[in-house]
C-alpha atoms as a PDB file:
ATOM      1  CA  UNK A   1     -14.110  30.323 -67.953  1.00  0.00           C
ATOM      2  CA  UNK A   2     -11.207  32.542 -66.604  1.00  0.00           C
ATOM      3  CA  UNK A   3     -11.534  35.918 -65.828  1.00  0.00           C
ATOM      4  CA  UNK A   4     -12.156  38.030 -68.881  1.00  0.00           C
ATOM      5  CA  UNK A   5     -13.737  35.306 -70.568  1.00  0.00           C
ATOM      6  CA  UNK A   6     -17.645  34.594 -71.318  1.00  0.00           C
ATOM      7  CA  UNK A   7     -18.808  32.032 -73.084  1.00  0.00           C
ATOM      8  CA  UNK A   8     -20.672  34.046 -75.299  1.00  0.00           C
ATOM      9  CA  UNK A   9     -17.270  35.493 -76.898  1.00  0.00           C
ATOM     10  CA  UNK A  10     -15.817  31.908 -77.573  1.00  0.00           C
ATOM     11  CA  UNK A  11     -15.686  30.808 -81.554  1.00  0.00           C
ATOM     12  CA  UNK A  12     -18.658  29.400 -82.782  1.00  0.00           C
ATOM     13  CA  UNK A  13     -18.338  25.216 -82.227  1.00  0.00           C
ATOM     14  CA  UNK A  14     -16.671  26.012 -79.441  1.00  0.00           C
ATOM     15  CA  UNK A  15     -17.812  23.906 -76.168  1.00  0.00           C
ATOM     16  CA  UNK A  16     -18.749  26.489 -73.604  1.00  0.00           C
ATOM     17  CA  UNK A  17     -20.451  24.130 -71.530  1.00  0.00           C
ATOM     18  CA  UNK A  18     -19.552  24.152 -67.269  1.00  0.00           C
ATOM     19  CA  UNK A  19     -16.123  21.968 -66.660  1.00  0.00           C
ATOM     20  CA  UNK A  20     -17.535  19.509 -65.210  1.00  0.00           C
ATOM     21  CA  UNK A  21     -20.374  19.226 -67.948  1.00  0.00           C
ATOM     22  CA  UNK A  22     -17.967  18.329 -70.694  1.00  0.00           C
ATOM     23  CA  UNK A  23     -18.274  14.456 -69.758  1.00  0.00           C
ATOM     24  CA  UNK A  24     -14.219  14.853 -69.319  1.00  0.00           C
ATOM     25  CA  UNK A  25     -14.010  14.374 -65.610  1.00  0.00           C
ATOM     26  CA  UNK A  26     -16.127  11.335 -66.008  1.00  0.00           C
ATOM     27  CA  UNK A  27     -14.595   9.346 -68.641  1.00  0.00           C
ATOM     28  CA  UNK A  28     -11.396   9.956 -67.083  1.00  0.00           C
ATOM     29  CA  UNK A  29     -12.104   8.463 -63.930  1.00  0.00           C
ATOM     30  CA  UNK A  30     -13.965   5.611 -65.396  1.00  0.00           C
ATOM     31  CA  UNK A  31     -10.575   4.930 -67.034  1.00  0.00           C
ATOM     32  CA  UNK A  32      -8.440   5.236 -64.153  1.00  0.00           C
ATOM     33  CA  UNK A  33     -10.349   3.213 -61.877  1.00  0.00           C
ATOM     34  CA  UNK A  34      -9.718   0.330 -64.570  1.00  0.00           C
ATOM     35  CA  UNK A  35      -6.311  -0.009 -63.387  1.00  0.00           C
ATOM     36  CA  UNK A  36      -5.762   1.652 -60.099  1.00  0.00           C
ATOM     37  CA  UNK A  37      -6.079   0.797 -57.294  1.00  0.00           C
ATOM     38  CA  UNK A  38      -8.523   1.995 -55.322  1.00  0.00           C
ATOM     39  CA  UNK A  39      -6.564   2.886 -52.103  1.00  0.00           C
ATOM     40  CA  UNK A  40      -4.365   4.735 -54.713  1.00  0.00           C
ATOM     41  CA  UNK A  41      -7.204   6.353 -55.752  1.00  0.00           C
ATOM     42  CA  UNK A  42      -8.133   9.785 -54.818  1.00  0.00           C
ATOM     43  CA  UNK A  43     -11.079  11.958 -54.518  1.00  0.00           C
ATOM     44  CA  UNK A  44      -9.482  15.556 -53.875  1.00  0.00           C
ATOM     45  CA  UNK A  45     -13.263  16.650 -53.533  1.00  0.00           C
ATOM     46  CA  UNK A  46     -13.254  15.416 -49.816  1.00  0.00           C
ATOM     47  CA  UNK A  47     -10.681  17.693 -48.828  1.00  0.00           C
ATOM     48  CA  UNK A  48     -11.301  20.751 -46.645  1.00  0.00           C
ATOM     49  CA  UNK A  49     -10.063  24.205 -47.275  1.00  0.00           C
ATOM     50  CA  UNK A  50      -9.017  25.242 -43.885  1.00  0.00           C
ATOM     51  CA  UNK A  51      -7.135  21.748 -43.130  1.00  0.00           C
ATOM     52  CA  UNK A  52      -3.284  21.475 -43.929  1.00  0.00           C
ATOM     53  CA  UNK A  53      -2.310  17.589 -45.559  1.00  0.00           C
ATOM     54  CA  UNK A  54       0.383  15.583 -45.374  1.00  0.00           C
ATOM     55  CA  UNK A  55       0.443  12.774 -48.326  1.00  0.00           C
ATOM     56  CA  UNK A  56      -1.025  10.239 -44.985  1.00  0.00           C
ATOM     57  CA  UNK A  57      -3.484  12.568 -43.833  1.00  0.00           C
ATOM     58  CA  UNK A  58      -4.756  13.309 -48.002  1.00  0.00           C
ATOM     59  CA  UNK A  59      -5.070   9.343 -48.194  1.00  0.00           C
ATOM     60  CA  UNK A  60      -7.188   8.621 -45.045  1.00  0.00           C
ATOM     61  CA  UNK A  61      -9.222  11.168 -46.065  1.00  0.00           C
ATOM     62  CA  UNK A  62      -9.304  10.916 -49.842  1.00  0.00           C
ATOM     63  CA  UNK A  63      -8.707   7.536 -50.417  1.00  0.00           C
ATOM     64  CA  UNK A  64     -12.012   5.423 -52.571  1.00  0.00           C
ATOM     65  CA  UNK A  65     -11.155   2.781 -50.376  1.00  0.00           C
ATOM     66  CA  UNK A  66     -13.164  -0.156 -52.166  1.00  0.00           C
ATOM     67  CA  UNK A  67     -15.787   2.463 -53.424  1.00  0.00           C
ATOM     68  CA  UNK A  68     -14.743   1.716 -57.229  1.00  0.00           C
ATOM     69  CA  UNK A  69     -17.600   1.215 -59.572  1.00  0.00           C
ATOM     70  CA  UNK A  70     -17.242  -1.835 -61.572  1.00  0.00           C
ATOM     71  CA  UNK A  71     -17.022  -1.045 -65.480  1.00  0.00           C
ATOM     72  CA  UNK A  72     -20.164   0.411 -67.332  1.00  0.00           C
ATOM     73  CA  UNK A  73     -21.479  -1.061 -70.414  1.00  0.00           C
ATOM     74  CA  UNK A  74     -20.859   0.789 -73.091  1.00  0.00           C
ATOM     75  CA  UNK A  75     -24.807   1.844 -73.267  1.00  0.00           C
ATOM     76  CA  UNK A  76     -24.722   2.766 -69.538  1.00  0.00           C
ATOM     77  CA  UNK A  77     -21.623   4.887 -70.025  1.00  0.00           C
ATOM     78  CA  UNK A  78     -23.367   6.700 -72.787  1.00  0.00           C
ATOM     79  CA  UNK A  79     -25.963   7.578 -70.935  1.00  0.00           C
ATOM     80  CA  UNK A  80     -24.220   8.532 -67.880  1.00  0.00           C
ATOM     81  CA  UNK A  81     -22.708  11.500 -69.870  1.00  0.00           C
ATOM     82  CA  UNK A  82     -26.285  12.890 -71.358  1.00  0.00           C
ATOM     83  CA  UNK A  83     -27.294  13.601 -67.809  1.00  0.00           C
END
């Protein structure tokens, strides 16, 4: 949550679970890597905090490069989001 903000103060129903918890981040890149392609495909998570990028650089080091994950059936992708 941002500063000032607790998840005990949210509405009731409200999802206070951890960003990446929600199942968001997942679903979306299940759906992107549907059409993308995979060298246009980025995982910002590689990137170090004390190196400077150029859009070349952020691809050689981001890239998926041919890691894509083929679909999930619908009963696998279900379960992938309760754990």
């Amino acid at each position: 949550f941002p500063d000032g903000h607790k998840a005990e103060n949210q509405p009731e129903g409200s999802n206070v679970a951890a960003y990446f918890d929600r199942g968001w981040c997942f679903t979306e890149s299940c759906m992107a890597s549907l059409t993308k392609d995979d060298k246009r495909s980025l995982d910002l998570g590689r990137m170090r905090d004390d190196t400077g990028y150029d859009y070349q650089a952020l691809k050689a080091v981001c890239a998926q490069g041919g890691c894509r994950r083929p679909p999930l059936l619908p009963s696998q992708f279900a379960a992938e989001l309760e754990t």
